[in-house]
Protein backbone atom coordinates (compact mmCIF):
# COMPACT_ATOMS: atom_id res chain seq x y z
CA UNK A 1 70.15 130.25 141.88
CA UNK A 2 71.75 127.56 143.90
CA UNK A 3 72.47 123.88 142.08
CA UNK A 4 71.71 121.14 143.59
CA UNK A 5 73.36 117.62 143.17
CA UNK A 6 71.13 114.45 143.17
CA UNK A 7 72.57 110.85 144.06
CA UNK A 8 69.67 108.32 142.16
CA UNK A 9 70.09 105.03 143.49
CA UNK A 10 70.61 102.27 140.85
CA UNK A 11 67.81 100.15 139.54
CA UNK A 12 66.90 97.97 136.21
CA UNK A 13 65.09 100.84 134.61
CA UNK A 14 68.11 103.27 135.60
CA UNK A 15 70.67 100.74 133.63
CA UNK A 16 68.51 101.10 130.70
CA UNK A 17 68.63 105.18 130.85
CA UNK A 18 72.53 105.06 130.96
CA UNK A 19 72.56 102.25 128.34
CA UNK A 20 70.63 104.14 125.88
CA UNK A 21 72.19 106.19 123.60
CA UNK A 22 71.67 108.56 120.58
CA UNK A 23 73.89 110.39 118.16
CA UNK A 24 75.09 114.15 119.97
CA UNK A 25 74.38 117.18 118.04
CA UNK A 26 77.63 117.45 116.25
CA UNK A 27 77.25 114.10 114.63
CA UNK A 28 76.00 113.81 110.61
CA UNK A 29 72.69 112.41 112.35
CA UNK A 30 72.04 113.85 115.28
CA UNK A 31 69.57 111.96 117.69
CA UNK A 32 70.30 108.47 115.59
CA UNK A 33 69.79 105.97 118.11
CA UNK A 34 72.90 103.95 118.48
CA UNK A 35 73.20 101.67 121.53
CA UNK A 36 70.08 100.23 123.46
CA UNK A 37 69.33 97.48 125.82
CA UNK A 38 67.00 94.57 125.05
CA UNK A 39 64.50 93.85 127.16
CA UNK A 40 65.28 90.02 126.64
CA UNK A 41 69.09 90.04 127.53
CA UNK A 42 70.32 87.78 130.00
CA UNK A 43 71.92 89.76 133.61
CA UNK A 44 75.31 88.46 131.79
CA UNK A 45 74.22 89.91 128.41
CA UNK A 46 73.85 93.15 130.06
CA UNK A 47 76.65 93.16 132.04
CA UNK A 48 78.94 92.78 129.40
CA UNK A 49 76.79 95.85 127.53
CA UNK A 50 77.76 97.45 130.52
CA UNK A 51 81.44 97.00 130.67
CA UNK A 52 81.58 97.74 126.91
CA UNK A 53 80.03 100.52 127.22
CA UNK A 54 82.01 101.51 130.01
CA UNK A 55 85.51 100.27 128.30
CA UNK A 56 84.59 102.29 125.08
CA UNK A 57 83.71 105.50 126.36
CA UNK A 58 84.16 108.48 128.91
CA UNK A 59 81.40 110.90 130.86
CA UNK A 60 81.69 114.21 128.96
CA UNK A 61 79.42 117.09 130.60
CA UNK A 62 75.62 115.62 129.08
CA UNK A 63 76.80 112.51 127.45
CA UNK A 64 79.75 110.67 126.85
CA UNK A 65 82.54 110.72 124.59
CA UNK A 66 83.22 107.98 122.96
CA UNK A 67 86.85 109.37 121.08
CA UNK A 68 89.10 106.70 122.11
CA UNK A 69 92.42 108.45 122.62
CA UNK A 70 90.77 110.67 125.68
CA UNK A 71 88.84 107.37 126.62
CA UNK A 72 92.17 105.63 127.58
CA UNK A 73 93.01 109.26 129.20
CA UNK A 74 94.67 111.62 126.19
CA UNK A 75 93.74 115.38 125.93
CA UNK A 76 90.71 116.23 124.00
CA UNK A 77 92.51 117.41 120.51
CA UNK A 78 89.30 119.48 120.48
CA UNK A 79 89.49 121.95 123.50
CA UNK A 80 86.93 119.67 124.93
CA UNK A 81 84.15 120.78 122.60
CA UNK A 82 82.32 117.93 122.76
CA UNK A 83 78.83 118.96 122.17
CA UNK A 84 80.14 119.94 118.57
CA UNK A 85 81.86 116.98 118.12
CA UNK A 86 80.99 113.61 116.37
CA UNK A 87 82.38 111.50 118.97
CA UNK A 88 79.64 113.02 121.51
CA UNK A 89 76.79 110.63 122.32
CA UNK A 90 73.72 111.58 124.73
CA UNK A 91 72.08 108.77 126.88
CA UNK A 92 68.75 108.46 128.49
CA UNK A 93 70.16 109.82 131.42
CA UNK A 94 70.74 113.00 129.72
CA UNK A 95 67.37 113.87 128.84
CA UNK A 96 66.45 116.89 131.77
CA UNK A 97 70.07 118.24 131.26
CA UNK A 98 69.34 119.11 127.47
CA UNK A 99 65.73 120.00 127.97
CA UNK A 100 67.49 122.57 130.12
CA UNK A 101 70.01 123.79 127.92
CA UNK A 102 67.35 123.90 125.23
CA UNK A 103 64.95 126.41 127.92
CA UNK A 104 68.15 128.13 127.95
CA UNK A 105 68.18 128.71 124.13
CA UNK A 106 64.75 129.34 123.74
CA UNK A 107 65.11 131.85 125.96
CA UNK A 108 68.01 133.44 125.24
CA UNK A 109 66.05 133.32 121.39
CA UNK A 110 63.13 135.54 122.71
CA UNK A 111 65.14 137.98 124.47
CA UNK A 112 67.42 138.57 120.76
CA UNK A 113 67.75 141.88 119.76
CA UNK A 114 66.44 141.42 116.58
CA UNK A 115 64.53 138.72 114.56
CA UNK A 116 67.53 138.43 112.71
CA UNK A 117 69.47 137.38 115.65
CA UNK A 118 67.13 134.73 117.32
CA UNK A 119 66.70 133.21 113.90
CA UNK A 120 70.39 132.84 113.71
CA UNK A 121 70.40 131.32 117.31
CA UNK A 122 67.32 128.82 116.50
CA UNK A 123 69.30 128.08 113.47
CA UNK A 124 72.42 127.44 115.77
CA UNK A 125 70.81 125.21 118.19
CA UNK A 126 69.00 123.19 116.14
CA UNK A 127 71.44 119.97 115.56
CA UNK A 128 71.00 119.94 119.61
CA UNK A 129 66.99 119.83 118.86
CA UNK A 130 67.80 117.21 116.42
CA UNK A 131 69.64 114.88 119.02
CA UNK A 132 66.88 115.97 122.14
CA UNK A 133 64.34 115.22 119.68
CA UNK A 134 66.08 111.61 119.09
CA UNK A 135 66.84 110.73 122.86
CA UNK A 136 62.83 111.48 123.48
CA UNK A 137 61.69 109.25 120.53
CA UNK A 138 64.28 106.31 121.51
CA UNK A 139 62.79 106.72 125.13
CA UNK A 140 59.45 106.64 124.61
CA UNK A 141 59.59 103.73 121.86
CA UNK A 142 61.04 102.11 124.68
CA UNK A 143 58.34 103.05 127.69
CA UNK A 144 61.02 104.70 129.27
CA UNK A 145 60.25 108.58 128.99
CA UNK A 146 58.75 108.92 132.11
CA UNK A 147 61.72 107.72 133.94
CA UNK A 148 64.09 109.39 132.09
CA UNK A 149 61.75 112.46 133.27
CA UNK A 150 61.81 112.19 136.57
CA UNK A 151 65.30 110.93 137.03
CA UNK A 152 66.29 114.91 137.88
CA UNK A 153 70.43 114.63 137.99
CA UNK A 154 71.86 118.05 137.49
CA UNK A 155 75.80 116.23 136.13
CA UNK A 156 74.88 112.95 134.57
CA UNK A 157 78.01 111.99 135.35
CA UNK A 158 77.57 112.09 138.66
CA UNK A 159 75.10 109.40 138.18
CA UNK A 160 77.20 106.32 137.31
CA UNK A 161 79.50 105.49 140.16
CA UNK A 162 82.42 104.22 137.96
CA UNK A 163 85.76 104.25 138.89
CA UNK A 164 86.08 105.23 134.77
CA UNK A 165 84.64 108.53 135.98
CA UNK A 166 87.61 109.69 138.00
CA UNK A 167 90.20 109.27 135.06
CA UNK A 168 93.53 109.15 136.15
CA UNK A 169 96.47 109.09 133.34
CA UNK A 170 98.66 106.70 134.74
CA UNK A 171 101.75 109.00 133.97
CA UNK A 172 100.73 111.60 136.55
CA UNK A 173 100.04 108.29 139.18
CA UNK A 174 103.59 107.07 138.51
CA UNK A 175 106.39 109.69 139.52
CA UNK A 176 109.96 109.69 139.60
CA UNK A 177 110.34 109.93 143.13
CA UNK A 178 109.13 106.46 145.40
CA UNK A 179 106.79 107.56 148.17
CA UNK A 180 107.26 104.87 151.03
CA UNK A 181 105.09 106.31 153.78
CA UNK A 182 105.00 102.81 155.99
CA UNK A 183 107.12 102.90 158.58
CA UNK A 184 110.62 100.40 158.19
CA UNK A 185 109.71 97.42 160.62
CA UNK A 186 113.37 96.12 160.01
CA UNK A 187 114.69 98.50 163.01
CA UNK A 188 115.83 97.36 166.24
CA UNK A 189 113.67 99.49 168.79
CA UNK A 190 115.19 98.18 171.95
C-alpha cells in the first residue's frame, strides 16, 4: 500500500485543529482536554496562543511533546516512546491518524489467536481509546469534528510549516572548523 503525503493549506478552522489539544494515552487522564482556542480571541490573542504553543512544545509522530528538555532539542530520555509517555499531547489535527492506529488494533484484536490474547490487546490499547475518545468529544463540543474529519494528513507534522519542526541542536550547527565558502574579494586580480 503506497502512503501518500497531503499539504492542507492554512485556514481559521485549521488553527483551531492544531490549537486543540487533549491529554495522550500515557497521561493519568487520557483525552483531558488541555489547550483550546476561544472563539472570541482577538488575531493577537491567538497569535500569541500560537507562539506559546509553538515555544512550549515539539511535533512527536501524532501529537506533540511537550517535555521541555527535547523541546529546546535534548534526546528523548525515553527512547522516544512518546505515545506512552505523559508529556504526549494529541491535537485536533491528529484525529484520522489515531482513528487509524485504532483500525489497526481492532484489527489486529480480531485476528488474535485466542480470546485471551485480543482481550489482552483491547486491554492494551485502551488508554489510546481513552485519549481518541477525548480529542472527538473536545471537537465536536467545539463544531469542529467534521473538519478535523476531513482534514486527511497522513504525518501531522507535516501539517504545520514551522521552522520548530526541523529541530536543529545548535551544537551540531556550530563546528570547530569555520566554513568560509565566499570567495576573498581582498585579492588583486590584475
Amino acid at each position: 500500500m503506497a502512503e501518500h503525503y497531503a499539504k492542507v493549506a492554512s485556514s481559521e478552522v485549521d488553527d483551531f485543529l492544531e490549537r486543540l489539544w487533549v491529554a495522550g494515552p500515557g497521561a493519568a487522564e487520557p483525552g483531558k482536554l488541555l489547550v483550546v482556542p476561544d472563539d472570541e480571541m482577538t488575531k493577537a490573542e491567538a497569535e500569541a496562543m500560537a507562539l506559546d504553543l509553538a515555544r512550549g512544545s515539539t511535533p512527536a509522530e501524532g501529537g506533540f511533546c511537550t517535555f521541555q528538555p527535547v523541546v529546546r532539542g535534548d534526546a528523548c530520555p525515553w527512547n522516544l516512546d512518546c505515545h506512552n509517555c505523559d508529556k504526549f499531547v494529541m491535537s485536533g489535527a491528529d484525529l484520522l491518524y489515531w482513528r487509524r492506529k485504532a483500525e489497526q488494533w481492532r484489527t489486529m484484536a480480531e485476528r488474535a489467536p485466542d480470546d485471551k490474547t485480543a482481550d489482552y490487546l483491547h486491554e492494551l490499547f485502551e488508554p489510546t481509546a481513552r485519549a481518541i475518545d477525548g480529542l472527538e468529544k473536545a471537537l465536536a463540543g467545539l463544531g469542529l469534528l467534521e473538519d478535523a474529519l476531513a482534514l486527511d494528513l497522513r504525518r501531522p507534522q507535516d501539517y504545520f510549516h514551522r521552522l520548530w519542526s526541523l529541530a536543529f541542536r545548535a551544537s551540531d550547527l556550530a563546528g570547530d572548523e569555520p566554513h568560509n565558502d565566499t570567495p576573498d574579494l581582498t585579492e588583486d586580480t590584475e
